[in-house]
PDB file of N, CA and C in Angstrom:
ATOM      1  N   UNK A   1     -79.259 -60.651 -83.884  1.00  0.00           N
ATOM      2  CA  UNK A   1     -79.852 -61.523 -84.868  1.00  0.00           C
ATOM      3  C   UNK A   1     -79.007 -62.783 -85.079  1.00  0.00           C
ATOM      4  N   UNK A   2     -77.712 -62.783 -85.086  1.00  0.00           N
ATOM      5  CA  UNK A   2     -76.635 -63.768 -85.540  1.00  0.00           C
ATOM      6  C   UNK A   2     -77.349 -64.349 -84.263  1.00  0.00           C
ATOM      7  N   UNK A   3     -77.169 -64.595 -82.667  1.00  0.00           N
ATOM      8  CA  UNK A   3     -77.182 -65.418 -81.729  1.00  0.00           C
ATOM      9  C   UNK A   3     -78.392 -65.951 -81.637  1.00  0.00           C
ATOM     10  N   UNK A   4     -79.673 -65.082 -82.094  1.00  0.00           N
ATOM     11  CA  UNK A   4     -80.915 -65.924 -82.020  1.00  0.00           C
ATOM     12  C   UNK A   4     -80.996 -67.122 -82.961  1.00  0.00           C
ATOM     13  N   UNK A   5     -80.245 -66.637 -84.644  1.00  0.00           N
ATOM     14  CA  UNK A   5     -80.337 -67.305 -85.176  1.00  0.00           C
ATOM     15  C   UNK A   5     -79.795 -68.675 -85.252  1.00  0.00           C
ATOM     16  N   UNK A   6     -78.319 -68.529 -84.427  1.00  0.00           N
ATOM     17  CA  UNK A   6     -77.610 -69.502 -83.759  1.00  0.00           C
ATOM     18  C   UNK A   6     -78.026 -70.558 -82.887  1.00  0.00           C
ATOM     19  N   UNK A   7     -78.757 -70.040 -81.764  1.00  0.00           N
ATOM     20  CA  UNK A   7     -79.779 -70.967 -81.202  1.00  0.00           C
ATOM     21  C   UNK A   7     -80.804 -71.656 -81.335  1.00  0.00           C
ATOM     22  N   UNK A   8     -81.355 -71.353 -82.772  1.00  0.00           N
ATOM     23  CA  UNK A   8     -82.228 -71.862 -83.170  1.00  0.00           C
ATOM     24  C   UNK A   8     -81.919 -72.689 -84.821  1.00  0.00           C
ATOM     25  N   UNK A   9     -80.971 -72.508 -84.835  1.00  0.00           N
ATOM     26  CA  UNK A   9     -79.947 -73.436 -86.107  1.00  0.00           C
ATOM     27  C   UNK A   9     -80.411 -72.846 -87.292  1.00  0.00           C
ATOM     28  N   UNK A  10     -80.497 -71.548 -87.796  1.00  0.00           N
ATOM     29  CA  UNK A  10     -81.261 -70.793 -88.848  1.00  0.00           C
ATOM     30  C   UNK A  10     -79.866 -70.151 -89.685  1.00  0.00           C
ATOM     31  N   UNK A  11     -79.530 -70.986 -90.432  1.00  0.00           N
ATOM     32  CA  UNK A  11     -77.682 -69.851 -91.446  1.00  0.00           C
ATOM     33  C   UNK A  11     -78.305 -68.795 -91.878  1.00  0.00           C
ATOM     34  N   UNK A  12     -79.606 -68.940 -92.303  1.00  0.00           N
ATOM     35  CA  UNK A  12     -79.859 -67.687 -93.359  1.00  0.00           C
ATOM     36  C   UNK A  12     -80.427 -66.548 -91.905  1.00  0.00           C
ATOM     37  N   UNK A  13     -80.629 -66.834 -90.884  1.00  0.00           N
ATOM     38  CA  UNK A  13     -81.030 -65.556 -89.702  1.00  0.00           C
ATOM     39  C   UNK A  13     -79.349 -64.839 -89.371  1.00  0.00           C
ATOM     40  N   UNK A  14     -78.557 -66.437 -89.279  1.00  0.00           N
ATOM     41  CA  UNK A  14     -77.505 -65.980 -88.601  1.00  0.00           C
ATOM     42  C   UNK A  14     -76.805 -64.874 -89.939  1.00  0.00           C
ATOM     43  N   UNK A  15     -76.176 -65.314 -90.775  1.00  0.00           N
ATOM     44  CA  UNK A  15     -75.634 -64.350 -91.946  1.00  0.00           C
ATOM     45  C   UNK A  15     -76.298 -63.599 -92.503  1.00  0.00           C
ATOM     46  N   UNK A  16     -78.041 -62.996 -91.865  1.00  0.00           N
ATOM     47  CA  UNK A  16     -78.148 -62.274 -92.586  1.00  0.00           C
ATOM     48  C   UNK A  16     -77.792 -60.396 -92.175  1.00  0.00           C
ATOM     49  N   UNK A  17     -76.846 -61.137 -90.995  1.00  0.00           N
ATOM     50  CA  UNK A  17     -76.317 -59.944 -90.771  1.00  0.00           C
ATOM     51  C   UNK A  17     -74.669 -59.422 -91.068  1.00  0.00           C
ATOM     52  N   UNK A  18     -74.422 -60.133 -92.002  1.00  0.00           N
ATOM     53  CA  UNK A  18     -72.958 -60.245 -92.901  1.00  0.00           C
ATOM     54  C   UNK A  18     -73.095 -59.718 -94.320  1.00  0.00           C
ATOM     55  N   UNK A  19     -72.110 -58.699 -94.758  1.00  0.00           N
ATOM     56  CA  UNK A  19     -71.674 -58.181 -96.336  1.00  0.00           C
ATOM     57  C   UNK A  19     -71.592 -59.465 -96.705  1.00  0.00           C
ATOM     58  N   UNK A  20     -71.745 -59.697 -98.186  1.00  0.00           N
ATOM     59  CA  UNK A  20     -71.755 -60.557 -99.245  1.00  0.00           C
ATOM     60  C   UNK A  20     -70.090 -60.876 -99.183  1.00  0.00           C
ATOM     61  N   UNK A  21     -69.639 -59.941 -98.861  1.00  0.00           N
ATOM     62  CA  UNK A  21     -67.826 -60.223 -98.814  1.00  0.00           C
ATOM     63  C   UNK A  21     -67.076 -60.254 -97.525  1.00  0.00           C
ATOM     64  N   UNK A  22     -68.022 -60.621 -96.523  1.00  0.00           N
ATOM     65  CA  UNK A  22     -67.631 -60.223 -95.120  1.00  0.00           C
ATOM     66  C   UNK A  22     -66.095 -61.793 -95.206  1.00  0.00           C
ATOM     67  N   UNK A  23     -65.281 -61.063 -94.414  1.00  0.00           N
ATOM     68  CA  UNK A  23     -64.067 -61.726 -93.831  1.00  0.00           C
ATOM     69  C   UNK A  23     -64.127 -62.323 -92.465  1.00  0.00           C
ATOM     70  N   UNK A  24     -64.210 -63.674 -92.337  1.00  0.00           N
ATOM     71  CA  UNK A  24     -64.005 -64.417 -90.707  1.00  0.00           C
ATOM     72  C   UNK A  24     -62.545 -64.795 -90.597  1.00  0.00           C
ATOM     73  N   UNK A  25     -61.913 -64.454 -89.314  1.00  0.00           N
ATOM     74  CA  UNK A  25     -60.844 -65.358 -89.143  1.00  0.00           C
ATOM     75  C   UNK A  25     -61.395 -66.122 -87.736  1.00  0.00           C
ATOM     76  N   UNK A  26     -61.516 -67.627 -88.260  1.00  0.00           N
ATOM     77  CA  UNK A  26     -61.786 -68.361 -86.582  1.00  0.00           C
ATOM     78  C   UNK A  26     -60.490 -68.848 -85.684  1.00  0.00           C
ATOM     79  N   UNK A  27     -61.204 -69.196 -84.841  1.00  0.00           N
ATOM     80  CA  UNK A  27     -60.436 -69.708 -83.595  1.00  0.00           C
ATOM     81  C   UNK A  27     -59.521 -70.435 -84.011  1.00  0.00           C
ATOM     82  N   UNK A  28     -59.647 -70.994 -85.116  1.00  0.00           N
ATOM     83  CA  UNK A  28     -58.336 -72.150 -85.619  1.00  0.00           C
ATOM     84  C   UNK A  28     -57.391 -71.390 -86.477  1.00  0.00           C
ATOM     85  N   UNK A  29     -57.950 -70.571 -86.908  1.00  0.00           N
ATOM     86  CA  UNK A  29     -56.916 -69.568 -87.743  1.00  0.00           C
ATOM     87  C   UNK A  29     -56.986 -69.754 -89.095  1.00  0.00           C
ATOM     88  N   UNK A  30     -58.342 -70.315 -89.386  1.00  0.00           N
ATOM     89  CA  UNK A  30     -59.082 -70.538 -90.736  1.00  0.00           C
ATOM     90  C   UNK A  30     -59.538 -68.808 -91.213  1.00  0.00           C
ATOM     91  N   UNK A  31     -59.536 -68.919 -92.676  1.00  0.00           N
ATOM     92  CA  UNK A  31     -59.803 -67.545 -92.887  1.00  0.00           C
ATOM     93  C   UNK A  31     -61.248 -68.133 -93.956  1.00  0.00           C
ATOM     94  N   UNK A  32     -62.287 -67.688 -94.006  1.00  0.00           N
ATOM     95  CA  UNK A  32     -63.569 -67.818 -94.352  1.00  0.00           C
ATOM     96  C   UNK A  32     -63.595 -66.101 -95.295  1.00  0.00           C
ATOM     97  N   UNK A  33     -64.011 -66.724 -96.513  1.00  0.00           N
ATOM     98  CA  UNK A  33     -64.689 -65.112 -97.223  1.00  0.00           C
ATOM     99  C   UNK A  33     -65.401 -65.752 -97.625  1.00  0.00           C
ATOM    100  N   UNK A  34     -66.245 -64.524 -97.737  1.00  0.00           N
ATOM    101  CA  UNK A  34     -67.850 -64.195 -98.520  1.00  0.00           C
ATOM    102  C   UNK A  34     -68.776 -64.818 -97.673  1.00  0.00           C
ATOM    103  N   UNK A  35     -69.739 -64.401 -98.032  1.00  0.00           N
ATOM    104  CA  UNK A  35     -71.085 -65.119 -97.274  1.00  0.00           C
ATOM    105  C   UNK A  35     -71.737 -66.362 -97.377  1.00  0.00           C
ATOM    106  N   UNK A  36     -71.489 -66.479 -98.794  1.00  0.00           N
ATOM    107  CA  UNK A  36     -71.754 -67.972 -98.856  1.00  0.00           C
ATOM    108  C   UNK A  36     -70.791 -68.998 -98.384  1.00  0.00           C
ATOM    109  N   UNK A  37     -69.795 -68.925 -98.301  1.00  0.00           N
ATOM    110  CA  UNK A  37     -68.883 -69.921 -98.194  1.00  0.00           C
ATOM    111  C   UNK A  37     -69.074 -70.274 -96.154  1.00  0.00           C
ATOM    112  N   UNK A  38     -68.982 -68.723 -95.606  1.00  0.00           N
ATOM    113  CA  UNK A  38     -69.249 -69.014 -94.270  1.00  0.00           C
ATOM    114  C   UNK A  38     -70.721 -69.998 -94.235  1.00  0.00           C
ATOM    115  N   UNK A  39     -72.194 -68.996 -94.756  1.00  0.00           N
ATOM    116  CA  UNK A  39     -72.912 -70.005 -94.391  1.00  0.00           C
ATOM    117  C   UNK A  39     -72.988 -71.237 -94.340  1.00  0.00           C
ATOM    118  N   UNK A  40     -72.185 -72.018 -95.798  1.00  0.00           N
ATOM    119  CA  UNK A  40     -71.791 -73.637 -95.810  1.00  0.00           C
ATOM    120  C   UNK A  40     -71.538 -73.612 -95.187  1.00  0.00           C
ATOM    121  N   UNK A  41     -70.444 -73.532 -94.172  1.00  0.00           N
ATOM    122  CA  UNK A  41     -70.163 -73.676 -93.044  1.00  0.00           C
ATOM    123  C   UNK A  41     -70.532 -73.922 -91.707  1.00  0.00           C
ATOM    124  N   UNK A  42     -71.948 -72.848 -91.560  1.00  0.00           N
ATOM    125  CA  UNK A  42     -72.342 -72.826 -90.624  1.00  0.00           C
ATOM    126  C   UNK A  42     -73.875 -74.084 -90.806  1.00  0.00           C
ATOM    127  N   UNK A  43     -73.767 -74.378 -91.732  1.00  0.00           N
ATOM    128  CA  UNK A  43     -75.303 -75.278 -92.180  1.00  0.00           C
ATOM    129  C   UNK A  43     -74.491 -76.648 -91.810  1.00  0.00           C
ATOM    130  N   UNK A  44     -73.315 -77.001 -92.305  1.00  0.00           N
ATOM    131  CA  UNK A  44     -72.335 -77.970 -92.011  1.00  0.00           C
ATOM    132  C   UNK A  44     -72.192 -78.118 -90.209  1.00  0.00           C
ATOM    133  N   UNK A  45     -71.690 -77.623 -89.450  1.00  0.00           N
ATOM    134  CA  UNK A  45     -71.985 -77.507 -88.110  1.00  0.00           C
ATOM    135  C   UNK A  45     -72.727 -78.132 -87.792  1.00  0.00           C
ATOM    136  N   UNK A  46     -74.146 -77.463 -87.695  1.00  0.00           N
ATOM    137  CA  UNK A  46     -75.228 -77.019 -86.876  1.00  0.00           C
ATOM    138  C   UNK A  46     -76.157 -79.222 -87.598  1.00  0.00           C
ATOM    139  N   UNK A  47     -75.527 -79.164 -88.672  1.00  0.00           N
ATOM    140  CA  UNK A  47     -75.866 -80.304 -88.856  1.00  0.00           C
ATOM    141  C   UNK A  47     -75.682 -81.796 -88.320  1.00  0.00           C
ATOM    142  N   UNK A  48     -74.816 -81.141 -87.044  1.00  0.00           N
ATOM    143  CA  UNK A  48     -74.194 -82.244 -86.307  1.00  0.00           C
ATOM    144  C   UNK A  48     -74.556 -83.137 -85.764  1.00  0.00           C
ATOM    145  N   UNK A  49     -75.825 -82.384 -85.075  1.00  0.00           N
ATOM    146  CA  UNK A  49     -76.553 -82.596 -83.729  1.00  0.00           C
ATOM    147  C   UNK A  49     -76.341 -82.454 -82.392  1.00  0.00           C
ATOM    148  N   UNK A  50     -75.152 -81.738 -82.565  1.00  0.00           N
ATOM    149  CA  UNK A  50     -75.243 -81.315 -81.408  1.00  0.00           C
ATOM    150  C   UNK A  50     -75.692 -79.988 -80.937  1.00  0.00           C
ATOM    151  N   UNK A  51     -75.875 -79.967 -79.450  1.00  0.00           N
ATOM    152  CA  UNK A  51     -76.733 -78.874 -79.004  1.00  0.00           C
ATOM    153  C   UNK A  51     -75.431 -77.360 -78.948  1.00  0.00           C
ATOM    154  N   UNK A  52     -75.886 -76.972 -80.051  1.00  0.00           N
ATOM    155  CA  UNK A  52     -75.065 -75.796 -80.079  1.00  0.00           C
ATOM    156  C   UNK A  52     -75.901 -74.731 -79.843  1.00  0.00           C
ATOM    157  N   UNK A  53     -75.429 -74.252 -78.558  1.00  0.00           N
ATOM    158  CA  UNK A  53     -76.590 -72.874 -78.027  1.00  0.00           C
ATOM    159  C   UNK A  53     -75.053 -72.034 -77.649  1.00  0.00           C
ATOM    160  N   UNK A  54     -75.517 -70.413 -77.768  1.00  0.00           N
ATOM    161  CA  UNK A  54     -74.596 -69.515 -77.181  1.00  0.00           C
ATOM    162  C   UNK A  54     -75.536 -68.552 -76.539  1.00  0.00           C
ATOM    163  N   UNK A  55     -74.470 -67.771 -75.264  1.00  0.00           N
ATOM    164  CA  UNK A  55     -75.131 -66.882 -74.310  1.00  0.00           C
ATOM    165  C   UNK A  55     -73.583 -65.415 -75.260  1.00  0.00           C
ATOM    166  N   UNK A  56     -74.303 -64.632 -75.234  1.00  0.00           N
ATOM    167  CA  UNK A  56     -73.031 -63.328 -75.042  1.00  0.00           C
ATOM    168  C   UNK A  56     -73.435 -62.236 -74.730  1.00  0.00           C
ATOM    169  N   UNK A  57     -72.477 -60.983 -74.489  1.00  0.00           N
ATOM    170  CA  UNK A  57     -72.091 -59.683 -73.703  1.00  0.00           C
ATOM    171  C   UNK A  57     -71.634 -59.132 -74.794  1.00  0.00           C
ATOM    172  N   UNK A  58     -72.070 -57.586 -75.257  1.00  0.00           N
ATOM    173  CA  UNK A  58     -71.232 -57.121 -76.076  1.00  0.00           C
ATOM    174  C   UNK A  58     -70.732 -56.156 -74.879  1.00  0.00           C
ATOM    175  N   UNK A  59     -69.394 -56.151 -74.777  1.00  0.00           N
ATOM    176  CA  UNK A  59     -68.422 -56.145 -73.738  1.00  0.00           C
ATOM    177  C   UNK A  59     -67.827 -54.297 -74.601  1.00  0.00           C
ATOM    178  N   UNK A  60     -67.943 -54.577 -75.436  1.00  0.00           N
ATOM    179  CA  UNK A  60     -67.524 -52.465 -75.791  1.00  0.00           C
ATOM    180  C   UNK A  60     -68.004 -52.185 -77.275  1.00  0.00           C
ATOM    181  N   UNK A  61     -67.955 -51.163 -77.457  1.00  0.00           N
ATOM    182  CA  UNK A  61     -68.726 -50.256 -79.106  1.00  0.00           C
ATOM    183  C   UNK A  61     -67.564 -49.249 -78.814  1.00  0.00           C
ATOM    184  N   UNK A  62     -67.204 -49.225 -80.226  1.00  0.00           N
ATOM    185  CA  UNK A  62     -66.446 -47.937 -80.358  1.00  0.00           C
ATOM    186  C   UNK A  62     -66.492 -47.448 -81.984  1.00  0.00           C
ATOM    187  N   UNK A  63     -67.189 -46.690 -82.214  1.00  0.00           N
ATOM    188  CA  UNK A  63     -67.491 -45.829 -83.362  1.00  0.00           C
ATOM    189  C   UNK A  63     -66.412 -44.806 -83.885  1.00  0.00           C
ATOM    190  N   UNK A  64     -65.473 -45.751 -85.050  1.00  0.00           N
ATOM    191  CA  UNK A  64     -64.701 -45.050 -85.900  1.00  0.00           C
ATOM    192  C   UNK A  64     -65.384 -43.691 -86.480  1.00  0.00           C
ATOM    193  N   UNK A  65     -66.700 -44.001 -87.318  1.00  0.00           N
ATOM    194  CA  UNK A  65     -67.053 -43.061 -87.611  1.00  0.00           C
ATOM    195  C   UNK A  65     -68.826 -43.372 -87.623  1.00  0.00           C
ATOM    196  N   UNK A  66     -69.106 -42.477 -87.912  1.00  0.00           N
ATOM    197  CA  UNK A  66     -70.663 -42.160 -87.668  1.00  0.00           C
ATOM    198  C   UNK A  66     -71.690 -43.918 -88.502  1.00  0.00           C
ATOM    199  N   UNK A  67     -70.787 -44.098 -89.567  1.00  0.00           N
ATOM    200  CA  UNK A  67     -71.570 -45.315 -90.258  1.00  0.00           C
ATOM    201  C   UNK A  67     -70.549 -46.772 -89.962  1.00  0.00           C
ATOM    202  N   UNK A  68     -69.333 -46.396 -89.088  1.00  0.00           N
ATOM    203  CA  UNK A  68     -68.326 -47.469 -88.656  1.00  0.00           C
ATOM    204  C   UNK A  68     -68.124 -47.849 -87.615  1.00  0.00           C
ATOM    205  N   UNK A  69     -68.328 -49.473 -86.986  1.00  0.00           N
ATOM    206  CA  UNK A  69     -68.162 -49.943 -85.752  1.00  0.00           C
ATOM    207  C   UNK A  69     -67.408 -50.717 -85.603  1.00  0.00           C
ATOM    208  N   UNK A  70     -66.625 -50.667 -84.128  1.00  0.00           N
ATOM    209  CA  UNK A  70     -65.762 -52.013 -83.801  1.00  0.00           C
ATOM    210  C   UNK A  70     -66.377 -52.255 -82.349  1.00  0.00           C
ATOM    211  N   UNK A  71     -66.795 -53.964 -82.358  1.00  0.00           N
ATOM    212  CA  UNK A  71     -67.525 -54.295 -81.583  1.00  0.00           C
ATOM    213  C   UNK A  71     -66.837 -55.668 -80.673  1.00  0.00           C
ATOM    214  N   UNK A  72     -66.483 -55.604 -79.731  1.00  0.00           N
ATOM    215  CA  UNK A  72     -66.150 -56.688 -79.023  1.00  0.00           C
ATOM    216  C   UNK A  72     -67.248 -57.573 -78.010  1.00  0.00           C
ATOM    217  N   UNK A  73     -67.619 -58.945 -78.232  1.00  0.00           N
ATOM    218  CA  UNK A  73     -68.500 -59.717 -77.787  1.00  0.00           C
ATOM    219  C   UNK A  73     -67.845 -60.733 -77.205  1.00  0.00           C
ATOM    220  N   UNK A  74     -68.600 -61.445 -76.321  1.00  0.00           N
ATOM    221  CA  UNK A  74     -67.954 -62.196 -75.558  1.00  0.00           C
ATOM    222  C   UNK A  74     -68.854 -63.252 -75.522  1.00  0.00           C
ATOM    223  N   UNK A  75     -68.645 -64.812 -75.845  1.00  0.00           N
ATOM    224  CA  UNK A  75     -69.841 -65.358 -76.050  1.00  0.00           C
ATOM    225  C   UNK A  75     -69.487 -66.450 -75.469  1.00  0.00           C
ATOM    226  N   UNK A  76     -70.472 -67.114 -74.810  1.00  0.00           N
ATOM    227  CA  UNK A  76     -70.034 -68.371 -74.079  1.00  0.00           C
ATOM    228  C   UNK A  76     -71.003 -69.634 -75.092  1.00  0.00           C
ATOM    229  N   UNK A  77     -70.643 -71.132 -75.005  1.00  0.00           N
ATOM    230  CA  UNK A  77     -71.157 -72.126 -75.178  1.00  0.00           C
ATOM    231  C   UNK A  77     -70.449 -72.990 -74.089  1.00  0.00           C
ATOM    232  N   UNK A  78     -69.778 -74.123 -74.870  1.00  0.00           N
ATOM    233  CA  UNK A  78     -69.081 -75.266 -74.321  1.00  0.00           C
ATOM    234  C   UNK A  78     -67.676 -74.712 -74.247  1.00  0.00           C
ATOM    235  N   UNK A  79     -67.545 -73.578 -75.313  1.00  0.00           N
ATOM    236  CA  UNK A  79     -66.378 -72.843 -75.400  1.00  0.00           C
ATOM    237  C   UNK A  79     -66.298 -71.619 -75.122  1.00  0.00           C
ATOM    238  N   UNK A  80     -65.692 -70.484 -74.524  1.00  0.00           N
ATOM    239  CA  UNK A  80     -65.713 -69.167 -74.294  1.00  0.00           C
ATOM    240  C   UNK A  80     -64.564 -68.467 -75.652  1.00  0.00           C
ATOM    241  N   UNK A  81     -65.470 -67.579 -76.092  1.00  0.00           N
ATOM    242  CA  UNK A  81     -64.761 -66.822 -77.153  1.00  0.00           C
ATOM    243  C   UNK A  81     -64.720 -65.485 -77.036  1.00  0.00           C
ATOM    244  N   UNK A  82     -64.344 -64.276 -77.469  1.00  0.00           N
ATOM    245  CA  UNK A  82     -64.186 -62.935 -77.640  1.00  0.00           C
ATOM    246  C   UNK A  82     -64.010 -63.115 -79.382  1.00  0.00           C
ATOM    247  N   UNK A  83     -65.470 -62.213 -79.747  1.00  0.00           N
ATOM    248  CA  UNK A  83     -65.248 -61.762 -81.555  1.00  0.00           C
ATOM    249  C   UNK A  83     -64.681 -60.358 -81.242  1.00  0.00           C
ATOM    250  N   UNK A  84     -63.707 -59.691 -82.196  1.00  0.00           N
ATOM    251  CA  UNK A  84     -63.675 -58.476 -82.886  1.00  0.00           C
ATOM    252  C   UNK A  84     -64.533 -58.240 -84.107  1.00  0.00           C
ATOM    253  N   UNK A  85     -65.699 -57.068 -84.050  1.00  0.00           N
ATOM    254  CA  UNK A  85     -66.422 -57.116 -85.239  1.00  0.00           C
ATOM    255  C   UNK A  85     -66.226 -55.878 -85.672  1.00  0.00           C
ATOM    256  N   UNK A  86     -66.111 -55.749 -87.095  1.00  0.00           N
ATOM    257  CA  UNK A  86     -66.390 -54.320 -87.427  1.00  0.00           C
ATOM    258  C   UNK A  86     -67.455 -54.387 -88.250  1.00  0.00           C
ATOM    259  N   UNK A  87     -67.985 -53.090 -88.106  1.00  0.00           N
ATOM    260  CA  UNK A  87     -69.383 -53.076 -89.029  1.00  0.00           C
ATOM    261  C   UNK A  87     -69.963 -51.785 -89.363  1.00  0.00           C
ATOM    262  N   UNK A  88     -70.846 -51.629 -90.349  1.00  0.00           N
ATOM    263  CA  UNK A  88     -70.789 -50.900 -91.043  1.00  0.00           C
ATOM    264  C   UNK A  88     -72.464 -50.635 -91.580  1.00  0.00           C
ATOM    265  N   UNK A  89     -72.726 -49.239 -91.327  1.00  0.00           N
ATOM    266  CA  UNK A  89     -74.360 -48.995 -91.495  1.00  0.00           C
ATOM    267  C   UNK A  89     -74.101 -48.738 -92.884  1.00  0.00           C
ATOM    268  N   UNK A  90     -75.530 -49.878 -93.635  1.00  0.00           N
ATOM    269  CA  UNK A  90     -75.907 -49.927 -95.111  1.00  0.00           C
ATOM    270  C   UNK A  90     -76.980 -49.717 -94.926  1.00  0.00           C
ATOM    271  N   UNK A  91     -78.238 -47.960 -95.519  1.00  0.00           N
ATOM    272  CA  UNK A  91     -79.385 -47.763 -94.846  1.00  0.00           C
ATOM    273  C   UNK A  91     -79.641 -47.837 -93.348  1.00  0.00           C
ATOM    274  N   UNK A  92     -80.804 -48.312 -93.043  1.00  0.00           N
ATOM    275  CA  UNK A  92     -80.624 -48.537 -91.829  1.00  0.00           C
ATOM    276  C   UNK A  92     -80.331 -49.867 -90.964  1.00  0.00           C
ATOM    277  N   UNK A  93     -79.557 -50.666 -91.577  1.00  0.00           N
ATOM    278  CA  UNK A  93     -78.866 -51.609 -90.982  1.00  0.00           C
ATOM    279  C   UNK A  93     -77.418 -51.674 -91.246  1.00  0.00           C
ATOM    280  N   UNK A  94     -77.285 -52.248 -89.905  1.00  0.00           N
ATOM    281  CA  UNK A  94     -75.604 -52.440 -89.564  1.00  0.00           C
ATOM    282  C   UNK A  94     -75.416 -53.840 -90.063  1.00  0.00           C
ATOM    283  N   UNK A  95     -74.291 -54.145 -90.911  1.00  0.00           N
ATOM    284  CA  UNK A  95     -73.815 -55.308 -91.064  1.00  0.00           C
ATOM    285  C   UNK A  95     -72.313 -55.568 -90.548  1.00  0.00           C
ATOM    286  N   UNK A  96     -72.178 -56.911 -90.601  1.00  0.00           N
ATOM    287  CA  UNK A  96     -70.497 -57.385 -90.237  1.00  0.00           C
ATOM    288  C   UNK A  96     -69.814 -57.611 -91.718  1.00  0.00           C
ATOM    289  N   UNK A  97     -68.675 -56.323 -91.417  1.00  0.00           N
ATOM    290  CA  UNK A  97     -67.916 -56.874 -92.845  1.00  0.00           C
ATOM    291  C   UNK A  97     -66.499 -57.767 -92.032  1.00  0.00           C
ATOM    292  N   UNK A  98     -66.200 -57.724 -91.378  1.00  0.00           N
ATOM    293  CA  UNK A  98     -65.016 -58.547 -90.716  1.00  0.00           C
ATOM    294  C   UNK A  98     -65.254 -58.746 -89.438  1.00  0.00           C
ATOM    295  N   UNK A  99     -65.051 -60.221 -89.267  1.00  0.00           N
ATOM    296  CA  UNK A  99     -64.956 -60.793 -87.944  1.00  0.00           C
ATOM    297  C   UNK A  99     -64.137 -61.313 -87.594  1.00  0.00           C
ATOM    298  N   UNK A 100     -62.571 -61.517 -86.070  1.00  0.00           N
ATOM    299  CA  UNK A 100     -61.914 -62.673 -85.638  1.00  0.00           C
ATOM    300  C   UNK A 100     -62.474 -62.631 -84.402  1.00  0.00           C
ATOM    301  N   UNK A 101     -62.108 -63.892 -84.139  1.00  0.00           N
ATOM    302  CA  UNK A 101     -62.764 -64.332 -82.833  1.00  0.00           C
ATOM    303  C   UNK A 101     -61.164 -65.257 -82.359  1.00  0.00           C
ATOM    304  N   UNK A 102     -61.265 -65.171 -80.921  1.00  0.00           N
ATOM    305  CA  UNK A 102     -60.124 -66.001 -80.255  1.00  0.00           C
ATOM    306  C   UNK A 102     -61.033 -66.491 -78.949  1.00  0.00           C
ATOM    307  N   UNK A 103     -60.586 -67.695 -78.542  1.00  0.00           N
ATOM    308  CA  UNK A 103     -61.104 -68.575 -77.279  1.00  0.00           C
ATOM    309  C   UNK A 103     -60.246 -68.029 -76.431  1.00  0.00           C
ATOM    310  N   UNK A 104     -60.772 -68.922 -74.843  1.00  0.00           N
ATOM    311  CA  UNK A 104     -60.493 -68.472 -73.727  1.00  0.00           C
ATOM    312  C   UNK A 104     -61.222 -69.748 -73.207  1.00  0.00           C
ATOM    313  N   UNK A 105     -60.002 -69.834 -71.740  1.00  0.00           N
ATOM    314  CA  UNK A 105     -60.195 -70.424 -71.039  1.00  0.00           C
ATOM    315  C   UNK A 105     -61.530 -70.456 -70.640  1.00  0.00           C
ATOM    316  N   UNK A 106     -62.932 -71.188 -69.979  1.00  0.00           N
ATOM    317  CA  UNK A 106     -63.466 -70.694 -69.260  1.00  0.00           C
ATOM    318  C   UNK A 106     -63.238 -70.820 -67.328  1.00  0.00           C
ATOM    319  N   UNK A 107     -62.216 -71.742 -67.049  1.00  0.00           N
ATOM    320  CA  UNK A 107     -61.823 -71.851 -65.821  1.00  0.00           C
ATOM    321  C   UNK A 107     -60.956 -70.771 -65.844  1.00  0.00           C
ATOM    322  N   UNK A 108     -60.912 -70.454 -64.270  1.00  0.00           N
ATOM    323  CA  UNK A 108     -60.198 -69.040 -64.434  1.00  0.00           C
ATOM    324  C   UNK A 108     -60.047 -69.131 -62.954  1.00  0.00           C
ATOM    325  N   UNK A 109     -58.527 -68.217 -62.353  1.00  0.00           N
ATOM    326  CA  UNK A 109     -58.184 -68.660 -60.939  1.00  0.00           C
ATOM    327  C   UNK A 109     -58.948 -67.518 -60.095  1.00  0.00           C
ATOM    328  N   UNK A 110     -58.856 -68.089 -58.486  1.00  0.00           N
ATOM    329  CA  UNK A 110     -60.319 -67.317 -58.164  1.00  0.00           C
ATOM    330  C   UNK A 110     -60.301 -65.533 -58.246  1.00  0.00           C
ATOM    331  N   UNK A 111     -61.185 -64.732 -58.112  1.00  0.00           N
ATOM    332  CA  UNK A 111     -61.163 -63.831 -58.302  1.00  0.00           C
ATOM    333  C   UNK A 111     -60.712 -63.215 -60.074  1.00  0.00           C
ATOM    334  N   UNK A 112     -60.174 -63.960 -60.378  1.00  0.00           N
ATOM    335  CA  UNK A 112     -61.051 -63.258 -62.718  1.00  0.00           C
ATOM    336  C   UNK A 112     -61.958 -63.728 -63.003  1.00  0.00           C
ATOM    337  N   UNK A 113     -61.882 -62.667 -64.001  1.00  0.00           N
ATOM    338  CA  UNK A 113     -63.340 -62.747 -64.809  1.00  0.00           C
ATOM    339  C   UNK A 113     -62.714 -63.286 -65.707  1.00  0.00           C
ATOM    340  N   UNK A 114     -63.530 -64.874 -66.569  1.00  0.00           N
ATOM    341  CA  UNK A 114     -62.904 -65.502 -67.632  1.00  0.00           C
ATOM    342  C   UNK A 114     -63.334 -64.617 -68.811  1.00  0.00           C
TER     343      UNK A 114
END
């Protein structure tokens, strides 16, 4: 839901898969709480004009416990990133209560995977 909503410049599609208190740490080493404050954020962006589209891989799942996830994604744009997500079934939806994300090269020498 976050990436469709991403591609199509929608804050309220993208966060509506975030706790009211969810924690971001970004690529810059900015720390973002709560939901509203990220969405400003993300309405701020997307307001740029530029063409912000992402492709990603969720690259592993590993289930602490039956209602707890840690999720690693791998998402490409203009920039290549890896999120750590954890998340957490409320009913029957999973939300993100904490996210960091770190970049990556996307050139890479021959034979890796960036």
């Amino acid at each position: 839901m976050f990436y469709e909503g991403w591609n199509t410049h929608d804050a309220d599609k993208m966060t509506s898969v975030y706790t009211d208190d969810i924690d971001n740490v970004d690529t810059y080493g900015e720390w973002h709480k709560g939901k509203a404050e990220i969405r400003e954020d993300i309405v701020q962006l997307h307001a740029s004009g530029r063409d912000l589209r992402k492709t990603y891989t969720v690259e592993k799942i590993r289930f602490l416990k039956p209602d707890v996830a840690v999720i690693q994604v791998r998402s490409l744009s203009t920039v290549g990133n890896i999120g750590t997500y954890v998340m957490t079934r409320q009913g029957d939806k999973w939300l993100v209560v904490s996210f960091t994300k770190v970049g990556y090269s996307l050139t890479s020498k021959a034979g890796e995977k960036p």
